[in-house]
Protein backbone atom coordinates (compact mmCIF):
# COMPACT_ATOMS: atom_id res chain seq x y z
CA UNK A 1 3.39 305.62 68.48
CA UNK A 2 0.76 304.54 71.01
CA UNK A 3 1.61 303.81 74.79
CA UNK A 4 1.83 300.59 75.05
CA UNK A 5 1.25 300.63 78.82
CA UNK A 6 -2.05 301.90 78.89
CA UNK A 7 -4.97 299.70 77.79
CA UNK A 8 -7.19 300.60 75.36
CA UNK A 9 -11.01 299.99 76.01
CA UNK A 10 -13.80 299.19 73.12
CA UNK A 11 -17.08 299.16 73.80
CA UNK A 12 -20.16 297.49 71.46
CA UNK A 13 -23.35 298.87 71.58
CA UNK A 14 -26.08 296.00 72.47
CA UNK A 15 -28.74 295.61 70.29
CA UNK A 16 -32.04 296.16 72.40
CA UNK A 17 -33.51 292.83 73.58
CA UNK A 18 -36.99 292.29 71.52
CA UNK A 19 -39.83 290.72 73.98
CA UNK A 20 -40.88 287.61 72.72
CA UNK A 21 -44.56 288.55 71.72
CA UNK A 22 -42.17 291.35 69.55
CA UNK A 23 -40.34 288.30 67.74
CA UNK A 24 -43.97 286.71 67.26
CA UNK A 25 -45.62 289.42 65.95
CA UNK A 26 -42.41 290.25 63.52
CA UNK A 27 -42.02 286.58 62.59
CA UNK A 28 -47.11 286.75 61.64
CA UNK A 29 -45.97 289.57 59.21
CA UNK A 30 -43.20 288.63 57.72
CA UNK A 31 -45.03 285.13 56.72
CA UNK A 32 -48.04 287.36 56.30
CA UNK A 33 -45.99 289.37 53.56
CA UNK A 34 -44.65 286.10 52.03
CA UNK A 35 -48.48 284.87 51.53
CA UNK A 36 -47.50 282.09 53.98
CA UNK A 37 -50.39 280.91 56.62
CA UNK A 38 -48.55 282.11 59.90
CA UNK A 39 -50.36 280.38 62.14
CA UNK A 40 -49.60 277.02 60.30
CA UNK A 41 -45.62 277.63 59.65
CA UNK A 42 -45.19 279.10 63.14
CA UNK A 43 -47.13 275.57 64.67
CA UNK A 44 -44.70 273.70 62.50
CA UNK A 45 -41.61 275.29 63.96
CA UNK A 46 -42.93 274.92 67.29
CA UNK A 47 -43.65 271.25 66.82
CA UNK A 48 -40.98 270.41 64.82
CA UNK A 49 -37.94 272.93 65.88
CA UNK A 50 -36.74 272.90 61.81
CA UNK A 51 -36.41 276.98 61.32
CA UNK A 52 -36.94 276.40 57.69
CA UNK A 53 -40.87 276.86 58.38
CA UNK A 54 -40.11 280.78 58.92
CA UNK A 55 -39.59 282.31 55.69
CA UNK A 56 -35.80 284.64 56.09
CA UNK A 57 -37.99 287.53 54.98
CA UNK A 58 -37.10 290.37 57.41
CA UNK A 59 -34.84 288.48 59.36
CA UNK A 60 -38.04 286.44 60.87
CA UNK A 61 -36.08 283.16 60.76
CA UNK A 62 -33.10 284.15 62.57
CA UNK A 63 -35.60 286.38 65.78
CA UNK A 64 -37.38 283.11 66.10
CA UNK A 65 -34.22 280.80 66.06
CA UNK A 66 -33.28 283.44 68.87
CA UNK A 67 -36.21 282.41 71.35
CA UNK A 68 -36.20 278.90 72.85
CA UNK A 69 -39.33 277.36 71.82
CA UNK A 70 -41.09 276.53 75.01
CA UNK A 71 -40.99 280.56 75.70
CA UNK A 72 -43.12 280.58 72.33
CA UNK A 73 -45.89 278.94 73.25
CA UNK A 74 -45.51 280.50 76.71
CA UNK A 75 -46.26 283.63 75.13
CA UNK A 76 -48.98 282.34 72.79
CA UNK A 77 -50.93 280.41 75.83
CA UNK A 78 -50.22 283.68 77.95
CA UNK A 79 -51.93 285.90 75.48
CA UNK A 80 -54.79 283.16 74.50
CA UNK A 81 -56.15 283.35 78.14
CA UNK A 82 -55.70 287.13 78.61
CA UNK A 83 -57.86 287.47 75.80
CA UNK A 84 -60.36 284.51 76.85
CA UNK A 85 -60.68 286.22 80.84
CA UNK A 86 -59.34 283.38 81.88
CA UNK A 87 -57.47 285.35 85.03
């Protein structure tokens, strides 16, 4: 029988934290792979915050439920003028 004075200690591994352009770009080709317009259901989440416009393909609708929405288009404006040379 175990010592029952000691403490016993468990440990989880953590899952590594995806960036959110990671989520984004998971989320385009899972919709992608669906035959879903990505650009159109992502827009609809955004706008509307009802996860049901993510397809559960690939786990894509639970990542994106995962980021707060405002950090979405964060990342999506952040990207748009990187690529315009904006900075």
């Amino acid at each position: 029988m175990e010592n029952l004075n000691n403490t016993q200690y468990f440990t989880v591994q953590k899952e590594p934290e995806l960036q959110v352009r990671d989520v984004l770009e998971i989320v385009f080709r899972a919709l992608s792979e669906k035959g879903y317009n990505p650009v159109n259901q992502i827009v609809g989440y955004i706008m509307s915050g009802d996860p049901t416009y993510i397809t559960s393909h690939n786990n894509a609708r639970s990542l994106i439920m995962k980021v707060e929405r405002d950090e979405l288009v964060e990342e999506v404006l952040r990207a748009y003028i990187k690529n315009n040379s904006w900075e």
